[in-house]
Protein backbone atom coordinates (compact mmCIF):
# COMPACT_ATOMS: atom_id res chain seq x y z
CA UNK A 1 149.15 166.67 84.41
CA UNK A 2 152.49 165.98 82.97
CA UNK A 3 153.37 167.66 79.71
CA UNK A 4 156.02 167.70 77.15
CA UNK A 5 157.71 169.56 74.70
CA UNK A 6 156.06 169.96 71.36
CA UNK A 7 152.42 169.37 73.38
CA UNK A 8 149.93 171.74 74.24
CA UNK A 9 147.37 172.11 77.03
CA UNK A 10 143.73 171.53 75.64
CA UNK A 11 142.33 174.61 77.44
CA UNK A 12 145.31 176.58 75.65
CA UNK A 13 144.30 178.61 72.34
CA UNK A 14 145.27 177.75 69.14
CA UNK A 15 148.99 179.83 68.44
CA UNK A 16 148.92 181.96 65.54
CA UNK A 17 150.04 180.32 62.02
CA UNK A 18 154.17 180.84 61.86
CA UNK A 19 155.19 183.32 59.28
CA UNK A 20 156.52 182.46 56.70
CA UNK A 21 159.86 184.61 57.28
CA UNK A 22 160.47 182.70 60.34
CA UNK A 23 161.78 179.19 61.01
CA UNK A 24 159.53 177.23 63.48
CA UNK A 25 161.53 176.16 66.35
CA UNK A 26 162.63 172.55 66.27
CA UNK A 27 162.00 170.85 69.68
CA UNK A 28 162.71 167.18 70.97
CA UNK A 29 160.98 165.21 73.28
CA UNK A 30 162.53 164.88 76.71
CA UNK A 31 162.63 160.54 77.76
CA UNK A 32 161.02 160.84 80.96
CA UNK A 33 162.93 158.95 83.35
CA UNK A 34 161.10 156.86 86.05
CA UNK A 35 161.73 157.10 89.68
CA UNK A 36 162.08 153.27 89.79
CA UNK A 37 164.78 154.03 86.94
CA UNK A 38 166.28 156.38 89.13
CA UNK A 39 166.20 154.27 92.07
CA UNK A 40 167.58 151.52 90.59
CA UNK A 41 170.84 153.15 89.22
CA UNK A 42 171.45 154.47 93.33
CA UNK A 43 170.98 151.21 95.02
CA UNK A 44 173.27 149.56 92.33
CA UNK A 45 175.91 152.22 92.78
CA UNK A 46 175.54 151.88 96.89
CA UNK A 47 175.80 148.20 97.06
CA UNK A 48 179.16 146.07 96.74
CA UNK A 49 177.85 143.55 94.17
CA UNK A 50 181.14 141.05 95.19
CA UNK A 51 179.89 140.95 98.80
CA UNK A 52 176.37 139.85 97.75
CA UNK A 53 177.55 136.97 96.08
CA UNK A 54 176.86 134.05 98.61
CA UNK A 55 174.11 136.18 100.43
CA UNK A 56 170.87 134.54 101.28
CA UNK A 57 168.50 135.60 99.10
CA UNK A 58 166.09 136.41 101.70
CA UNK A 59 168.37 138.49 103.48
CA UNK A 60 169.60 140.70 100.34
CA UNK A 61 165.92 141.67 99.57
CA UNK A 62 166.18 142.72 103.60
CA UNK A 63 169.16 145.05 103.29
CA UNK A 64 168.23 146.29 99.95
CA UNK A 65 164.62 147.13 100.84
CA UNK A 66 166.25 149.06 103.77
CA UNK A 67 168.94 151.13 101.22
CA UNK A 68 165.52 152.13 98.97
CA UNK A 69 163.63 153.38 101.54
CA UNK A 70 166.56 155.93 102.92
CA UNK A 71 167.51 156.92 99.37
CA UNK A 72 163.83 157.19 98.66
CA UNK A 73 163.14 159.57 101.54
CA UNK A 74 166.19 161.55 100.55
CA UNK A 75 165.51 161.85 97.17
CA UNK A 76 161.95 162.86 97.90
CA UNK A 77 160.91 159.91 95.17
CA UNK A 78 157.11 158.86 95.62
CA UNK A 79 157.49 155.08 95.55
CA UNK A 80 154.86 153.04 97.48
CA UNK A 81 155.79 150.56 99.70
CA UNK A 82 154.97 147.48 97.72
CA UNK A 83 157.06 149.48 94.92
CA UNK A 84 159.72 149.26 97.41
CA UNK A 85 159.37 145.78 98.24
CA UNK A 86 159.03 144.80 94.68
CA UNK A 87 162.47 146.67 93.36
CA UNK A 88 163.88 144.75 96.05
CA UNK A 89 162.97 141.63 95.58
CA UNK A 90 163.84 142.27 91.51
CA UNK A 91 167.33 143.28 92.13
CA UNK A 92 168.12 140.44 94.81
CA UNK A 93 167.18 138.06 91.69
CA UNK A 94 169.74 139.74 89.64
CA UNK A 95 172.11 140.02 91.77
CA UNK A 96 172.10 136.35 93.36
CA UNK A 97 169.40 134.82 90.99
CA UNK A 98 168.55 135.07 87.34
CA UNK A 99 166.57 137.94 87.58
CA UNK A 100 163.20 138.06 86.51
CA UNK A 101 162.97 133.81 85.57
CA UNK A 102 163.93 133.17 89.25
CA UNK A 103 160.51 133.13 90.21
CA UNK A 104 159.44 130.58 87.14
CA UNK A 105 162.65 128.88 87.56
CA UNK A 106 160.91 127.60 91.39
CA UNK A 107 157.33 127.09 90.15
CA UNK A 108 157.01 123.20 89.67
CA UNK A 109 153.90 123.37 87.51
CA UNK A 110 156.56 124.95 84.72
CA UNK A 111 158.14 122.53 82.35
CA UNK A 112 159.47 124.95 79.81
CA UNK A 113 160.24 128.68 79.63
CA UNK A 114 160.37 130.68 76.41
CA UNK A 115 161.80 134.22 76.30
CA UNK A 116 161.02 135.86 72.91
CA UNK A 117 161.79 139.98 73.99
CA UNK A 118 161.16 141.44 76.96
CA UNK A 119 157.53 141.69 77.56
CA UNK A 120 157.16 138.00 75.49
CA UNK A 121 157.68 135.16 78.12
CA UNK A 122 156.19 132.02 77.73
CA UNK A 123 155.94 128.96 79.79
CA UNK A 124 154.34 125.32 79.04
CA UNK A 125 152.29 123.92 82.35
CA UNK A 126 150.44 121.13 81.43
CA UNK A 127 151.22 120.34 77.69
CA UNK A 128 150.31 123.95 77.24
CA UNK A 129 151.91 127.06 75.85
CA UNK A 130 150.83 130.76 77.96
CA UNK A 131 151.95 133.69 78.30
CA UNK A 132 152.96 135.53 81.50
CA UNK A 133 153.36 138.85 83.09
CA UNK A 134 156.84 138.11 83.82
CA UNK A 135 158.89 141.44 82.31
CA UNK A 136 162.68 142.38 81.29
CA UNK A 137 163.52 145.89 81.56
CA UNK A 138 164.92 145.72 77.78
CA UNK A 139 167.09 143.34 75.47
CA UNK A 140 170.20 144.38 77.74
CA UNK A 141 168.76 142.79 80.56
CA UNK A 142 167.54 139.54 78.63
CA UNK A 143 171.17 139.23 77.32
CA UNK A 144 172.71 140.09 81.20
CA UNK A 145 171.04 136.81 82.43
CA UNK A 146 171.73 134.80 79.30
CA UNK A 147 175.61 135.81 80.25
CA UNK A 148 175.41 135.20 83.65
CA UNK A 149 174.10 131.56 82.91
CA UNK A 150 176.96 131.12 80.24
CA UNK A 151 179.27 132.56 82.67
CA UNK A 152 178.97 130.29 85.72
CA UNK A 153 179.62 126.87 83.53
CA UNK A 154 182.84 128.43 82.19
CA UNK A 155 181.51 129.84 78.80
CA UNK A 156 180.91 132.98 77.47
CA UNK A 157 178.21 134.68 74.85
CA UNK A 158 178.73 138.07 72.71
CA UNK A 159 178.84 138.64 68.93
CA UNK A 160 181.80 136.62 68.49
CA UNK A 161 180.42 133.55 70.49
CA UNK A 162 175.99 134.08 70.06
CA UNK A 163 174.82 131.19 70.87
CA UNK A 164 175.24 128.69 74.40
CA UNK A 165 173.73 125.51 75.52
CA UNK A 166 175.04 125.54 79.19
CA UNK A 167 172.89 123.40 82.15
CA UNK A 168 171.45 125.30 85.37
CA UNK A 169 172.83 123.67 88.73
CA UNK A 170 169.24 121.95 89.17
CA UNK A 171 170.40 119.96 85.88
CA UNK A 172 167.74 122.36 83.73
CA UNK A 173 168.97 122.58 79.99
CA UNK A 174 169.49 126.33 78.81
CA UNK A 175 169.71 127.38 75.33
CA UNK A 176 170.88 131.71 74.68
CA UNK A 177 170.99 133.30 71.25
CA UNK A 178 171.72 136.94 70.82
CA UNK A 179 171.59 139.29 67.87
CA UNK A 180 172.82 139.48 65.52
CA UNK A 181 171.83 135.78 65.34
CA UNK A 182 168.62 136.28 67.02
CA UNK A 183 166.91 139.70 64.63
CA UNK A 184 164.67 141.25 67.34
CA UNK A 185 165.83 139.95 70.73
CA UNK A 186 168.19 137.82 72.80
CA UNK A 187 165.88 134.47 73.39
CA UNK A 188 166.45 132.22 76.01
CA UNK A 189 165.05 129.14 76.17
CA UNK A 190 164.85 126.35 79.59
CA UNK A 191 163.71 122.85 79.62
CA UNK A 192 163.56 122.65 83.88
CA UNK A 193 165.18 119.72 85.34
CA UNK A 194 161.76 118.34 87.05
CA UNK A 195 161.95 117.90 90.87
CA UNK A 196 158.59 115.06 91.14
CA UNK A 197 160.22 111.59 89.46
CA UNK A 198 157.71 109.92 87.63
CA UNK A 199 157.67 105.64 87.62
CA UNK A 200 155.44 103.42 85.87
CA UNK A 201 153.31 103.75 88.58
CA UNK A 202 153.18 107.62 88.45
CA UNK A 203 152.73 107.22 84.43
CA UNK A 204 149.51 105.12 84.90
CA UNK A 205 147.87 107.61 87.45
CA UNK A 206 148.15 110.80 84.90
CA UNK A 207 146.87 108.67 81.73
CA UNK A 208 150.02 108.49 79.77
CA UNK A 209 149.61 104.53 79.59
CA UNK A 210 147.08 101.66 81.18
CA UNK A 211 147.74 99.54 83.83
CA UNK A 212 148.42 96.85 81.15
CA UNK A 213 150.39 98.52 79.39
CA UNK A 214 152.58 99.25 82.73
CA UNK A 215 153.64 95.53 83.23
CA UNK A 216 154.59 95.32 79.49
CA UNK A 217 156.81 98.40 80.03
CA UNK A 218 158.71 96.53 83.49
CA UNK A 219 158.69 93.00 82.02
CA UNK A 220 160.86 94.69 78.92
CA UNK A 221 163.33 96.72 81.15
CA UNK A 222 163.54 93.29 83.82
CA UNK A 223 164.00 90.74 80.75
CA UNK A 224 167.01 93.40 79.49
CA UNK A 225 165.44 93.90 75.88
CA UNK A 226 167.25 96.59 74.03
CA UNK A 227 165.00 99.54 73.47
CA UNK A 228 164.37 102.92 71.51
CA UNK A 229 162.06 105.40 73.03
CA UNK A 230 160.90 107.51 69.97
CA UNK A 231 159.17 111.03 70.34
CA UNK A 232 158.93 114.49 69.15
CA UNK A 233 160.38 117.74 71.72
CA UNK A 234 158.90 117.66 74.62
CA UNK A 235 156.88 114.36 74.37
CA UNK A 236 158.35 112.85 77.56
CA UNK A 237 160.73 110.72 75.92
CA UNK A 238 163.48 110.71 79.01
CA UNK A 239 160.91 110.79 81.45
CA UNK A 240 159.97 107.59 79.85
CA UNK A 241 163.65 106.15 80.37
CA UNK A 242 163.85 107.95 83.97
CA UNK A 243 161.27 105.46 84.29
CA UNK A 244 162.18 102.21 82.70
CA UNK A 245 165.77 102.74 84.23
CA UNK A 246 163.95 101.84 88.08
CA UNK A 247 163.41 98.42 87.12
CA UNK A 248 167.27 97.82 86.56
CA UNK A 249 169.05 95.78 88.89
CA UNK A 250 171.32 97.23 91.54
CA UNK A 251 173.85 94.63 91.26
CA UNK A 252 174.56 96.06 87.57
CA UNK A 253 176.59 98.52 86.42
CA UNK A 254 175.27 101.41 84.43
CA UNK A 255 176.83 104.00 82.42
CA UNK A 256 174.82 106.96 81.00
CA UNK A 257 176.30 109.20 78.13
CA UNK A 258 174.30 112.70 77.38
CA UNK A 259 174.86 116.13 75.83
CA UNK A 260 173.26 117.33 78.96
CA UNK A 261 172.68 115.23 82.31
CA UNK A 262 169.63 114.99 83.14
CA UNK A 263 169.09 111.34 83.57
CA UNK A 264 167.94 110.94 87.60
CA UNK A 265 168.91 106.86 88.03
CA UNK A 266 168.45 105.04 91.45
CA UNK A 267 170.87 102.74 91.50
CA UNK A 268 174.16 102.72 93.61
CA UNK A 269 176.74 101.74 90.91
CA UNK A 270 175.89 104.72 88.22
CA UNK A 271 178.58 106.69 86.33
CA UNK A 272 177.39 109.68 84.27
CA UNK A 273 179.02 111.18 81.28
CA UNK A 274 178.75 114.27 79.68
CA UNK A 275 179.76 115.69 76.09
CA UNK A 276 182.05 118.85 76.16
CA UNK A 277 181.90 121.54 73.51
CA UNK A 278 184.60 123.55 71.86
CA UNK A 279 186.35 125.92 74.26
CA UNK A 280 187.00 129.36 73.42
CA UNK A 281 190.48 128.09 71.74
CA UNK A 282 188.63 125.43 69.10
CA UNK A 283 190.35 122.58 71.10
CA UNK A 284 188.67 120.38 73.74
CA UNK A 285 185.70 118.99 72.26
CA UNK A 286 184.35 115.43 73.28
CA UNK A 287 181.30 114.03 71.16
CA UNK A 288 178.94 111.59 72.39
CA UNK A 289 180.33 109.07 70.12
CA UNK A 290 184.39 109.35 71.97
CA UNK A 291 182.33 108.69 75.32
CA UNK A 292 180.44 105.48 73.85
CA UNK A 293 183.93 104.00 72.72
CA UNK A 294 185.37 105.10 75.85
CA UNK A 295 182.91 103.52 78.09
CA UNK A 296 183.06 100.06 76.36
CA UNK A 297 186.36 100.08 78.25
CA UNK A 298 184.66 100.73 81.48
CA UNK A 299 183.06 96.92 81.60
CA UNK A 300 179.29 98.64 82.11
CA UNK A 301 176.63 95.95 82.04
CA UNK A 302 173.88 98.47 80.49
CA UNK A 303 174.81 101.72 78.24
CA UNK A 304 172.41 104.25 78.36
CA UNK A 305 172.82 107.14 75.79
CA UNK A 306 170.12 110.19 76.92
CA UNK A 307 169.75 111.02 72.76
CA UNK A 308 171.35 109.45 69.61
CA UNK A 309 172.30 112.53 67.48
CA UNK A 310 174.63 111.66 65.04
CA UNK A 311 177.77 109.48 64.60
CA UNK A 312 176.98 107.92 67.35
CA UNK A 313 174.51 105.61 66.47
CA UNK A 314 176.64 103.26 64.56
CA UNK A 315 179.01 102.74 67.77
CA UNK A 316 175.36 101.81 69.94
CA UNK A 317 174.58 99.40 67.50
CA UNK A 318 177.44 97.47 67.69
CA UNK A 319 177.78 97.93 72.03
CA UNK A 320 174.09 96.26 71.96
CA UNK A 321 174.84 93.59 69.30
CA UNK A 322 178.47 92.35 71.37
CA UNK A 323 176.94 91.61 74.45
CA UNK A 324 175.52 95.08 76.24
CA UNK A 325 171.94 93.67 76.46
CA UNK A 326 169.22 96.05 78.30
CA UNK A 327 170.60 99.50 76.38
CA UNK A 328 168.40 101.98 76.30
CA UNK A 329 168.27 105.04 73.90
CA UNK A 330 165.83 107.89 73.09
CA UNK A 331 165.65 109.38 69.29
CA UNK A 332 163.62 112.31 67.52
CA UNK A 333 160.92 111.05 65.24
CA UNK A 334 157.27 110.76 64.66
CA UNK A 335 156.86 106.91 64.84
CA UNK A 336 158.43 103.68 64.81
CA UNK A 337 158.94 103.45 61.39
CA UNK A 338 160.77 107.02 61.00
CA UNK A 339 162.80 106.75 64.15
CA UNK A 340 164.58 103.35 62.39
CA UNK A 341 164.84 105.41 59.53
CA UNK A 342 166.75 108.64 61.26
CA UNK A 343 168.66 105.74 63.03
CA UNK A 344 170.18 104.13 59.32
CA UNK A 345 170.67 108.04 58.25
CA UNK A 346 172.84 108.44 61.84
CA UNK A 347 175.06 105.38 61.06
CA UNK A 348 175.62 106.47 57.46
CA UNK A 349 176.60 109.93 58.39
CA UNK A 350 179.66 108.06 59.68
CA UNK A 351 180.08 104.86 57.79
CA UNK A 352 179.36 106.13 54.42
CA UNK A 353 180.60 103.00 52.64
CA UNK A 354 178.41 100.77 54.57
CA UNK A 355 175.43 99.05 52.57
CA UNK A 356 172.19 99.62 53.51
CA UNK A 357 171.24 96.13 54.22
CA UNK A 358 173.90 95.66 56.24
CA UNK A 359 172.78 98.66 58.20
CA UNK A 360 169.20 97.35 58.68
CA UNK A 361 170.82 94.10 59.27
CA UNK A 362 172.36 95.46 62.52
CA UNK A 363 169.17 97.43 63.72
CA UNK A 364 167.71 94.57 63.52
CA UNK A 365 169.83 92.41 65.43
CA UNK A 366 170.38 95.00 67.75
CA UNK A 367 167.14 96.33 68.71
CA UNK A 368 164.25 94.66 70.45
CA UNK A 369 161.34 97.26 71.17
CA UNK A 370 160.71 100.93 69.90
CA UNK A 371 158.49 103.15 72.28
CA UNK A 372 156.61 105.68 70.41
CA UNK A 373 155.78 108.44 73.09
CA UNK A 374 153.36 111.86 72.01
CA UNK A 375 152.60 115.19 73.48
CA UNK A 376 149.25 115.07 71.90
CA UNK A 377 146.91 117.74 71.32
CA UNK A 378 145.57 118.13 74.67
CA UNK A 379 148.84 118.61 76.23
CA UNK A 380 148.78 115.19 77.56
CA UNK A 381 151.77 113.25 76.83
CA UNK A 382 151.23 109.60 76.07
CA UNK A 383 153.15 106.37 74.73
CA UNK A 384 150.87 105.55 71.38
CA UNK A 385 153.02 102.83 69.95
CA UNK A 386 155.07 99.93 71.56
CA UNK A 387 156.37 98.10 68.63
CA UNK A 388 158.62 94.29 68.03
CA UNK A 389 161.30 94.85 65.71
CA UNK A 390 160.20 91.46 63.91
CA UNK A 391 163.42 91.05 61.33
CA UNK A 392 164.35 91.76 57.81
CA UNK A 393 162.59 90.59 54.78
CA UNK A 394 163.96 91.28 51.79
CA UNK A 395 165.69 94.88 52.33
CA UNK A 396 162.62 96.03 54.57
CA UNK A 397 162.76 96.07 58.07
CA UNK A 398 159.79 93.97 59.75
CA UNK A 399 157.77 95.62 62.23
CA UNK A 400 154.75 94.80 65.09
CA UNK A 401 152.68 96.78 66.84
CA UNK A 402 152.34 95.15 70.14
CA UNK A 403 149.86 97.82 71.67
CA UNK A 404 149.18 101.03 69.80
CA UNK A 405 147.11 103.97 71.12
CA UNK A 406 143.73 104.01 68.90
CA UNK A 407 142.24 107.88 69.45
CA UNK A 408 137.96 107.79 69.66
CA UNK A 409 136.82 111.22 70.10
CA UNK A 410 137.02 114.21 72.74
CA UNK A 411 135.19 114.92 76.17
CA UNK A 412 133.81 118.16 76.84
CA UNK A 413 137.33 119.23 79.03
CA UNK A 414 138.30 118.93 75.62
CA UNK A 415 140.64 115.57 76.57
CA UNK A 416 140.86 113.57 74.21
CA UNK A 417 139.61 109.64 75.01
CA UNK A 418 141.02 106.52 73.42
CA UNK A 419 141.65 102.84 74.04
CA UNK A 420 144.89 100.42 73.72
CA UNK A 421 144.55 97.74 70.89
CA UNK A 422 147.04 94.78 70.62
CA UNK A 423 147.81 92.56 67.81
CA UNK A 424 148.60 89.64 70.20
CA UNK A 425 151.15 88.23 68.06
CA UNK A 426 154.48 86.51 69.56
CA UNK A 427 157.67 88.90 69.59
CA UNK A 428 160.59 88.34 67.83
CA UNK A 429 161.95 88.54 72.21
CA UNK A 430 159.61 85.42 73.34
CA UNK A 431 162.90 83.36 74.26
CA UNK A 432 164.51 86.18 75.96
CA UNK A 433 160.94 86.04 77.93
CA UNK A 434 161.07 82.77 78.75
CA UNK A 435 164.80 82.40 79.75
CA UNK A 436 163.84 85.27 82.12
CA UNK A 437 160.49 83.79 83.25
CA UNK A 438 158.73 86.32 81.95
CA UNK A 439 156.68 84.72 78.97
CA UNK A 440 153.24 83.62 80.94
CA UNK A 441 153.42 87.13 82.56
CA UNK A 442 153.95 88.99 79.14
CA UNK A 443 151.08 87.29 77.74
CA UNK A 444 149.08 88.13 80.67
CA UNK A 445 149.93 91.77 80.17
CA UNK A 446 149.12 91.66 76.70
CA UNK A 447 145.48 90.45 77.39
CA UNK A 448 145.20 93.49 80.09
CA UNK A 449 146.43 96.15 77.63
CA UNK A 450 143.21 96.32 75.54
CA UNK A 451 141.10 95.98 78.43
CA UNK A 452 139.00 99.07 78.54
C-alpha cells in the first residue's frame, strides 16, 4: 500500500513523544501524480496539434491510441487497455472536438447542457434536469473549451472579455462565463440546435396540443394573422414558430431577424439575419432593431423576428400595422396578459415620450393572436393559452381566450392530464377568416378543440 509523508503504517509502534528541546520536523505532502496525468502531458508533447486539425476524428483516436501504448510500454506505466482507449478517445475530443461535451453535444435525447465545475454537468432530456458522469479534469480545462468555442466565431474570452454568447456550427446557442465573473467555476451553458423538426403534426403526437387545436394553429399561420408566441426559457416557444412557419406560402418572401439563428424555415425564398456584437475595438455592433429597419427595405412579405428584446419592439409594431401581415414573433413572459405588458415596456424603452394609450393602441391594431406555450411540471411542454387580442376599452387592452389548457389532476407516471376549454366567441380576425375562406373551418376547429 501506498504511503505518504507525515503517515504511518498501522502495524508501526507509536514513536516516542518529541522532546521538548527539539523541533519536530515539518514535512509536506507529496501530490501524487497519476499515470494518466503523466501520459497525457507525453502524447501532447509527441503530437503536432496543427496537423490534427482537419483529422477525422475516428482516425486521431487510431494514431493516438497507437502513441499511448508505445510510450506506455516504455515508461513501464500500468494502464489497462480500455484506459488506453479511453485517454484516446478524450484527447481526440480536445483536440478536434470540444472535449468532454462532444459526446452530449451528439446525443439527440439532450436539449440543454449545464456545466457548473468540473464534476457538475447537467443536461435536460425530456423536460428534465440530471446529472451526468461526464468529467473536466479542472476549471482550466472547462475554460480551454469555453475558448475554443469563442475562438472559432472570431471572439475571444479572458478577464478582460468574461463572458461570450457565440453559436456552435450545428446552429446550438453557447453561453461562457469565467471568473472572476463566475466565483467558483467557468460555466458553460448550450441550448442544442435540435436535428428532429417538429410540425403541427409532430406537436399533436407528443401531447403538446389536440388535434383541434392543430387546425386552429394552421388556419392562423394560412389566413396571415399576426402572432406572439409567449413562453418562459425553454418552453418551446421557437419550436412553436419552426412550426407555424411550414404553413407559409412558397411564393412569399420571408425575412427572419435573430440574436442567434436558429430558425430552420422550408421555404425557397428565405433570407436570415443575424445581430452582431461589439468587436474587441467597441465598434461594429448591429442590434436587432438596425436589421428590422433595414429589412423593411428588402420588400419581405412576412418579418419574422426569433425574440423581441428591447428597442425593437416599437419598429415590429409599426412593420405589422403598414402592411407586413402574417409576422410572427416570440417574447418572454408567463401569459398573455404579461407578454403585452413586457411588449408596451419594450416600445417605451425607446419611445419614452410616447403615451401609453397610444402604445396599446398600436398592439392592438397590430397584433391578432398571442400563443401562450409552458414547460410544465412534468417536463412536458405544452401551448396552455391561444388568446384574440379583442381591442381597447377604455385604456385596457381587451383580451379572449379562444382555447386555454384547463389542468385536472396527475396519472400515476406522474403526467399530468388535462382538457382544452373554448369560449367559442367570434375573434376580433373573423373577416380576415372569411376573406381567406377560412371562417366555416375555424369554427369547425373550435368545436374539435374541447373535444375530449
Amino acid at each position: 500500500m501506498k504511503t505518504t509523508f507525515g503517515q504511518r503504517d498501522r502495524n508501526e509502534p507509536a514513536p516516542p513523544p518529541a522532546q521538548p528541546v527539539a523541533a519536530a520536523p515539518v514535512f509536506r505532502e507529496e501530490p501524487v501524480v497519476d499515470s494518466l496525468s503523466i501520459l497525457r502531458e507525453r502524447v501532447l508533447k509527441e503530437v503536432d496539434s496543427s496537423a490534427v486539425g482537419n483529422m477525422p476524428t475516428d482516425v486521431l483516436e487510431h494514431r493516438l491510441e497507437v502513441i499511448i501504448h508505445e510510450i506506455a510500454n516504455k515508461d513501464k506505466l500500468e494502464l489497462s487497455g480500455g484506459e488506453q482507449a479511453r485517454l484516446a478517445k478524450e484527447l481526440a475530443n480536445d483536440m478536434t472536438g470540444y472535449g468532454p461535451l462532444q459526446a452530449l453535444l451528439l446525443d439527440d435525447t439532450v436539449n440543454d447542457i449545464m456545466v457548473n465545475g468540473p464534476n457538475k454537468v447537467y443536461v435536460e432530456r425530456r423536460g428534465k434536469l440530471e446529472r451526468v458522469a461526464i468529467r473536466f479534469r479542472d476549471n482550466a480545462h472547462i475554460a480551454a473549451v469555453g475558448q475554443k468555442i469563442a475562438a472559432r466565431i472570431g471572439r475571444r474570452i479572458d478577464e478582460a472579455s468574461p463572458m461570450v454568447d457565440a453559436r456552435l456550427p450545428d446552429g446550438s446557442r453557447v453561453n461562457v462565463i469565467i471568473p472572476p465573473l463566475a466565483i467558483d467555476s467557468p460555466c458553460i451553458s448550450i441550448r442544442k440546435f435540435p436535428t428532429h423538426h417538429f410540425d403541427i403534426a409532430g406537436m399533436v403526437a407528443n401531447g403538446t396540443i389536440n388535434a383541434g387545436l392543430g387546425k386552429l394553429l394552421e388556419i392562423a399561420a394560412r389566413c396571415r394573422l399576426n402572432i406572439l408566441v409567449s413562453g418562459g426559457t425553454g418552453s418551446g416557444k421557437t419550436t412553436l414558430l419552426n412550426a407555424l412557419s411550414r404553413f407559409i406560402d412558397h411564393s412569399e418572401r420571408i425575412v427572419t431577424i435573430e440574436d442567434a439563428a436558429e430558425l430552420q424555415l422550408q421555404q425557397p425564398h428565405v433570407i436570415r439575419l443575424e445581430t452582431r456584437p461589439l468587436s474587441l475595438e467597441g465598434t461594429g455592433l448591429v442590434t436587432q432593431r438596425d436589421l428590422l429597419r433595414n429589412c423593411l427595405r428588402m420588400r419581405p412579405d412576412r418579418i419574422i423576428v426569433g425574440e423581441v428584446r428591447g428597442e425593437e419592439a416599437f419598429d415590429m409594431l409599426q412593420a405589422m400595422n403598414t402592411g407586413h401581415d402574417g409576422s410572427i414573433s416570440t417574447v418572454h413572459a408567463n401569459s398573455a396578459r404579461d407578454a403585452l405588458s413586457r411588449v408596451e415596456n419594450m416600445v417605451q424603452m425607446g419611445q419614452v415620450n410616447l403615451p401609453l394609450r397610444a402604445i396599446r393602441s398600436q398592439v392592438v391594431s397590430a397584433l391578432d393572436l398571442i400563443i401562450q406555450t409552458e414547460r410544465m411540471r412534468d417536463g412536458q411542454r405544452r401551448i396552455v393559452q391561444v388568446t384574440d387580442v379583442c381591442g381597447l376599452e377604455g385604456d385596457v387592452v381587451t383580451l379572449n381566450d379562444i382555447a386555454f389548457f384547463e389542468y385536472k389532476s396527475e396519472n400515476a407516471q406522474g403526467r399530468l392530464v388535462g382538457s382544452y376549454k373554448s369560449t367559442q366567441a367570434v375573434p376580433k380576425f373573423m373577416d380576415r377568416l372569411t376573406y381567406y375562406g377560412f371562417d366555416r373551418a375555424w369554427k369547425e376547429a373550435v368545436q374539435e378543440v374541447v373535444v375530449p
